[in-house]
PDB file of N, CA and C in Angstrom:
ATOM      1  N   UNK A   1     -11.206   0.693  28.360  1.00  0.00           N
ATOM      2  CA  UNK A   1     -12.409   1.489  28.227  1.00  0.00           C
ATOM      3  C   UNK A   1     -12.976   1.751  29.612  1.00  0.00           C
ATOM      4  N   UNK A   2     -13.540   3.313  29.807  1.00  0.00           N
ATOM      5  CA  UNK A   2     -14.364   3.117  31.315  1.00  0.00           C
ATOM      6  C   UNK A   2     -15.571   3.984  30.309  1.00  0.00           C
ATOM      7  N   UNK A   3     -16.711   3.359  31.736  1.00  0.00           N
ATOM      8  CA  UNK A   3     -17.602   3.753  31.628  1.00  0.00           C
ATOM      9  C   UNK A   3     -18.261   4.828  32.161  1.00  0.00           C
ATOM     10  N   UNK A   4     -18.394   5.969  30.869  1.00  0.00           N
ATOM     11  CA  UNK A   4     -18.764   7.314  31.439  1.00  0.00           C
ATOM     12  C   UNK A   4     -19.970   8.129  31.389  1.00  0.00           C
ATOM     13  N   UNK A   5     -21.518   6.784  30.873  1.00  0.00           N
ATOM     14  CA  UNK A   5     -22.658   7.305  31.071  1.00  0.00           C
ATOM     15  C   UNK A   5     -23.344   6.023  31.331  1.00  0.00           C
ATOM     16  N   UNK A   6     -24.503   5.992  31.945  1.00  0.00           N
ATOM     17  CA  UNK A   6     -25.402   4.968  31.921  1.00  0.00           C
ATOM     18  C   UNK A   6     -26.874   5.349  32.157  1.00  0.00           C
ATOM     19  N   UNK A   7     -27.852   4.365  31.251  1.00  0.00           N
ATOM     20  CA  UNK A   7     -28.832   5.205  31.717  1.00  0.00           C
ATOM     21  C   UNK A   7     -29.596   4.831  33.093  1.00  0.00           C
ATOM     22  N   UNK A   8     -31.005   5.453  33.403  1.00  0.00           N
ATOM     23  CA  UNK A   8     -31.767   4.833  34.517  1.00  0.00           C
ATOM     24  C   UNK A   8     -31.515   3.684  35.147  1.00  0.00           C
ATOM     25  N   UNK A   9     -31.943   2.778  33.999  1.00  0.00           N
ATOM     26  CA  UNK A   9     -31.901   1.300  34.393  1.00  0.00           C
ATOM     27  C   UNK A   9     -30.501   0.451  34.865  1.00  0.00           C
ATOM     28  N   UNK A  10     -29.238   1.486  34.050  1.00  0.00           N
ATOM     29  CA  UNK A  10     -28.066   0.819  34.340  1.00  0.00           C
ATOM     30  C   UNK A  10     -27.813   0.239  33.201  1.00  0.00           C
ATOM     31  N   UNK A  11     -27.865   0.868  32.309  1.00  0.00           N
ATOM     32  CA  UNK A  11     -27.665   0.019  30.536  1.00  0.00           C
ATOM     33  C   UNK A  11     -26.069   1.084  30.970  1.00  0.00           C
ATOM     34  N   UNK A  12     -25.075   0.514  30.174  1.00  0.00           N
ATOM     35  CA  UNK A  12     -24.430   1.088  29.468  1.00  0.00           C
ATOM     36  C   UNK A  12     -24.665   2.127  28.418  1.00  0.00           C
ATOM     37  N   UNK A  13     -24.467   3.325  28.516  1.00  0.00           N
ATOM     38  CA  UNK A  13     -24.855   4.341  27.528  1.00  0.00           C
ATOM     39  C   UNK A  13     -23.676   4.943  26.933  1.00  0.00           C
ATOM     40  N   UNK A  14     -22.281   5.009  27.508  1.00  0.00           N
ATOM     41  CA  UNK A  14     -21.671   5.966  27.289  1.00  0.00           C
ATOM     42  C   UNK A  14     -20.587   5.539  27.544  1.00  0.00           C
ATOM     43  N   UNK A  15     -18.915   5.446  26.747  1.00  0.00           N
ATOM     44  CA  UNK A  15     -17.541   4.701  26.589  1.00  0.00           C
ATOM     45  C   UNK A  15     -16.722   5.455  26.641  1.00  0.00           C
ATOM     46  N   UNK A  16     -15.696   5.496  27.078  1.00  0.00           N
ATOM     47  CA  UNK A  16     -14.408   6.029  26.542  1.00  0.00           C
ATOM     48  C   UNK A  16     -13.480   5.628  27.515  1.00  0.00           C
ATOM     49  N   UNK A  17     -11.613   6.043  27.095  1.00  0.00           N
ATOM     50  CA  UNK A  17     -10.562   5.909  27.290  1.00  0.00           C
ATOM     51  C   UNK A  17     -10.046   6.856  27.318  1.00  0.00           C
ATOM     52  N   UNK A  18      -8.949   6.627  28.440  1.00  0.00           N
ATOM     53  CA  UNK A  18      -7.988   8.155  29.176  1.00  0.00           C
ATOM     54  C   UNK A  18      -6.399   8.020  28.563  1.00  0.00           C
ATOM     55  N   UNK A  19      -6.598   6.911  27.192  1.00  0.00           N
ATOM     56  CA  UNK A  19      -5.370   6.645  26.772  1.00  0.00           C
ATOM     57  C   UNK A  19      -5.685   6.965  25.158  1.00  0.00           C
ATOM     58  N   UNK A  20      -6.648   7.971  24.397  1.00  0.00           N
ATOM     59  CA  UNK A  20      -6.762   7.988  23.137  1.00  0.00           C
ATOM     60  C   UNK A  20      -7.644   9.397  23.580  1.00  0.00           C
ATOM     61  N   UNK A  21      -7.480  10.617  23.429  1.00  0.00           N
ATOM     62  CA  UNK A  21      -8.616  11.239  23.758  1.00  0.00           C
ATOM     63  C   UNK A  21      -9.394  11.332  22.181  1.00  0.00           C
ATOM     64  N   UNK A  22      -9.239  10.320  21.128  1.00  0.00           N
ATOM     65  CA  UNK A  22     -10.344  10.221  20.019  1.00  0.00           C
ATOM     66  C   UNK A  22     -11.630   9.353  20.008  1.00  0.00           C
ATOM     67  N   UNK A  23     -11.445   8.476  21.060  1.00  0.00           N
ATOM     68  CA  UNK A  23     -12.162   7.473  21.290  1.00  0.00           C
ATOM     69  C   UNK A  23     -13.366   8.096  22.204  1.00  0.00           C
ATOM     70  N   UNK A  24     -14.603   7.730  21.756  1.00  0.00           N
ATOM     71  CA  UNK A  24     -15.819   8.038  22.448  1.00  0.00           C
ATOM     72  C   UNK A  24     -16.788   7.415  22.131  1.00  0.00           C
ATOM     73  N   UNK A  25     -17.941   6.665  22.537  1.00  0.00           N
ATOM     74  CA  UNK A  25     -19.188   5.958  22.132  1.00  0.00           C
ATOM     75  C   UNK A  25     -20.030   6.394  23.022  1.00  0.00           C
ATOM     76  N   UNK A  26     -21.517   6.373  22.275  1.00  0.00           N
ATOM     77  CA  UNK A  26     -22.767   6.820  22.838  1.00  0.00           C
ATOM     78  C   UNK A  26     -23.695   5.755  22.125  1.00  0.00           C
ATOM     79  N   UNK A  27     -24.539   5.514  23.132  1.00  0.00           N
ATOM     80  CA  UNK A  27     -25.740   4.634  22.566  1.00  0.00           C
ATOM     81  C   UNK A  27     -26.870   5.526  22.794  1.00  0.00           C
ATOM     82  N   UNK A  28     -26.964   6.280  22.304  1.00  0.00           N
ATOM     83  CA  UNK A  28     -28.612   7.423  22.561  1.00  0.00           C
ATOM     84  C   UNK A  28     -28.190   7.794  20.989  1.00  0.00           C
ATOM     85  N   UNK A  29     -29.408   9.026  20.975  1.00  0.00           N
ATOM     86  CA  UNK A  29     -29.210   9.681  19.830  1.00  0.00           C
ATOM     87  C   UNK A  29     -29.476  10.943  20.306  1.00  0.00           C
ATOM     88  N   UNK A  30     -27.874  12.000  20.551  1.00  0.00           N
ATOM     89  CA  UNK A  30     -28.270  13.256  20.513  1.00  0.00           C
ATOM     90  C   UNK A  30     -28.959  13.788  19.581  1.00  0.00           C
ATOM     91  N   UNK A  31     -28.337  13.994  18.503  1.00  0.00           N
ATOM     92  CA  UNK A  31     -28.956  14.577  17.437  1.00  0.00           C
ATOM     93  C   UNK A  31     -30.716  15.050  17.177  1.00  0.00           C
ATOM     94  N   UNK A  32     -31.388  14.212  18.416  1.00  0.00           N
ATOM     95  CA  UNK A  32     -33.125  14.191  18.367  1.00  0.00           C
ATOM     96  C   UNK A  32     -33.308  14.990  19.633  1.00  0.00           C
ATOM     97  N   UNK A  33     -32.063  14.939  20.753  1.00  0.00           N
ATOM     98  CA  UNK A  33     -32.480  15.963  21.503  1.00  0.00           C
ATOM     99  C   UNK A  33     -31.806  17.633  21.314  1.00  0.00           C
ATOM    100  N   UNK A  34     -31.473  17.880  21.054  1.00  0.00           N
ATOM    101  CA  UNK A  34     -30.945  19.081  21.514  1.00  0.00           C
ATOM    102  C   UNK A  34     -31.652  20.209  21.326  1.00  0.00           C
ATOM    103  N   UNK A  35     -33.125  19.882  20.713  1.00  0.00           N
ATOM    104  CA  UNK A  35     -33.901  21.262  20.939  1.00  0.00           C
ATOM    105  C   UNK A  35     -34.686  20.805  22.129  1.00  0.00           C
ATOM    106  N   UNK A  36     -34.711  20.128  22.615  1.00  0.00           N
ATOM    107  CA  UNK A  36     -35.105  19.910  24.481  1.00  0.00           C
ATOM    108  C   UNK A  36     -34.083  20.084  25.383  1.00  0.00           C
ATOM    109  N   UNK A  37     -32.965  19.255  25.116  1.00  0.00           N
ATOM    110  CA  UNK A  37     -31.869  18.895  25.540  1.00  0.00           C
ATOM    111  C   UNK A  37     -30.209  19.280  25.142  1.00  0.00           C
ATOM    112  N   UNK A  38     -30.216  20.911  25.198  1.00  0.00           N
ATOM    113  CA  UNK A  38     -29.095  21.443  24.261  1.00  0.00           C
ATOM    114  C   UNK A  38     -27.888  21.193  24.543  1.00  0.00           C
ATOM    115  N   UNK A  39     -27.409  20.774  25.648  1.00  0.00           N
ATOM    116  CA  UNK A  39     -26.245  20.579  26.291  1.00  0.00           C
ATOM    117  C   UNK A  39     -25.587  19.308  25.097  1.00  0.00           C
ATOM    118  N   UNK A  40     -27.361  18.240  24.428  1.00  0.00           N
ATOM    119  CA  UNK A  40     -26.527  17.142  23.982  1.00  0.00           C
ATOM    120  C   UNK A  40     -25.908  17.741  22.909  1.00  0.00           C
ATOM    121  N   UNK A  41     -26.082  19.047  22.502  1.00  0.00           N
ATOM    122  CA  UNK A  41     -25.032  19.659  20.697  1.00  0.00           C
ATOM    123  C   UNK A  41     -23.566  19.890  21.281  1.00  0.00           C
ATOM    124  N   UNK A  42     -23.515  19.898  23.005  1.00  0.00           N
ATOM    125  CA  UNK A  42     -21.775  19.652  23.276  1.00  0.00           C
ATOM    126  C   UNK A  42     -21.338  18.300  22.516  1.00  0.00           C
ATOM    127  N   UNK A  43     -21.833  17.062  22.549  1.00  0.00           N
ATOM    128  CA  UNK A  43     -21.309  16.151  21.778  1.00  0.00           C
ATOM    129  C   UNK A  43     -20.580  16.597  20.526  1.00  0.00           C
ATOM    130  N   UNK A  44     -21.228  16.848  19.712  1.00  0.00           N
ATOM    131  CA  UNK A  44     -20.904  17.410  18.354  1.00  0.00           C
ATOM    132  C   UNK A  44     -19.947  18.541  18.611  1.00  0.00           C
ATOM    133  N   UNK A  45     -20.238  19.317  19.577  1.00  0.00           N
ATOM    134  CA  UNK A  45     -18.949  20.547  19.288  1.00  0.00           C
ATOM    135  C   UNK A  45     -17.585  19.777  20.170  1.00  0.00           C
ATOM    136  N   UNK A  46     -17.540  19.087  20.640  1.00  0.00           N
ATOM    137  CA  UNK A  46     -16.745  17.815  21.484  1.00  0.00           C
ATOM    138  C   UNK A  46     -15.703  17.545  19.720  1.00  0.00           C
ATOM    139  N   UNK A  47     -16.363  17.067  19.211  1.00  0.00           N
ATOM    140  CA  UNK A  47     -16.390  16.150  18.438  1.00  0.00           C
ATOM    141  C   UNK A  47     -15.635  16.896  17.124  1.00  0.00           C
ATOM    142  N   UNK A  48     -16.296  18.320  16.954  1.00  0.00           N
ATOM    143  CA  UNK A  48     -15.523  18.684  15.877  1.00  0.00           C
ATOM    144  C   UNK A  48     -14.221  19.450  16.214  1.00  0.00           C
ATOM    145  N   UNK A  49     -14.041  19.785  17.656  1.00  0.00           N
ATOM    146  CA  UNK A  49     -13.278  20.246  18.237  1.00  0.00           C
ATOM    147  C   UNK A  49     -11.797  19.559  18.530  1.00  0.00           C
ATOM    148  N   UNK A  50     -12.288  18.173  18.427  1.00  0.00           N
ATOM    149  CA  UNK A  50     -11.431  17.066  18.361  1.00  0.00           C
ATOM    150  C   UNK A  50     -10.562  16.574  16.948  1.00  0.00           C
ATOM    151  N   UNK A  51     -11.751  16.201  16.076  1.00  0.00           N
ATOM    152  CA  UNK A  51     -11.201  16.189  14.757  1.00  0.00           C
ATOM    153  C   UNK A  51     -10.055  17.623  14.141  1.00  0.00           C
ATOM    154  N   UNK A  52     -10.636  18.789  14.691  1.00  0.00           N
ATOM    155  CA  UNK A  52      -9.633  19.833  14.367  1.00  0.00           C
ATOM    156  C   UNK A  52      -8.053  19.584  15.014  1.00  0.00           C
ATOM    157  N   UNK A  53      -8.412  19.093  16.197  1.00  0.00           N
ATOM    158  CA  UNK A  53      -6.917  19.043  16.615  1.00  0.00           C
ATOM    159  C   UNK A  53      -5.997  18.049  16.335  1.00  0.00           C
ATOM    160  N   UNK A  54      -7.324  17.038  15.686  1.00  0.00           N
ATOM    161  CA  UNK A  54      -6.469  15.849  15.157  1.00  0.00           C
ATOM    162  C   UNK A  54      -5.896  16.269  13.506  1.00  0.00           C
ATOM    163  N   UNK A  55      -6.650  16.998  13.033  1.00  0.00           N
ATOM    164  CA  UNK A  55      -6.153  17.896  11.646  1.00  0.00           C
ATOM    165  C   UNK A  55      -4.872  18.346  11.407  1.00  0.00           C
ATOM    166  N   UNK A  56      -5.044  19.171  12.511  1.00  0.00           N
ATOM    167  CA  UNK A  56      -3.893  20.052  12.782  1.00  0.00           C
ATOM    168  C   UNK A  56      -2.509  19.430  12.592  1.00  0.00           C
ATOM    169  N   UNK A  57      -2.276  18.109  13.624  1.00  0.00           N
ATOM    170  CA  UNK A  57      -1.134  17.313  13.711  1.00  0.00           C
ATOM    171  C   UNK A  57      -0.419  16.843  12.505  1.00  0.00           C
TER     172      UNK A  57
END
């Protein structure tokens, strides 16, 4: 696993691996920002974009 967000303080926020591209963890909650913060609805399009290709296979 590396670590690919953290917040202010240095918490761990954000997980993943360069050996599964299905694997991802977040400790926030986009879902409450993205009418401030729209970039966080890339998560979700990340996400379904992923599951499709995992469909596909």
């Amino acid at each position: 696993m590396i670590i690919s967000g953290r917040a202010a303080d240095g918490a761990v926020e954000a997980i993943e691996t360069k050996e599964n591209d299905q694997v991802l963890g977040v400790q926030w909650h986009p879902e409450f920002l993205y009418d401030t913060m729209p970039e966080e609805f890339d998560l979700f399009k990340d996400f379904v974009a992923r599951a499709t290709k995992y469909a596909k296979k």
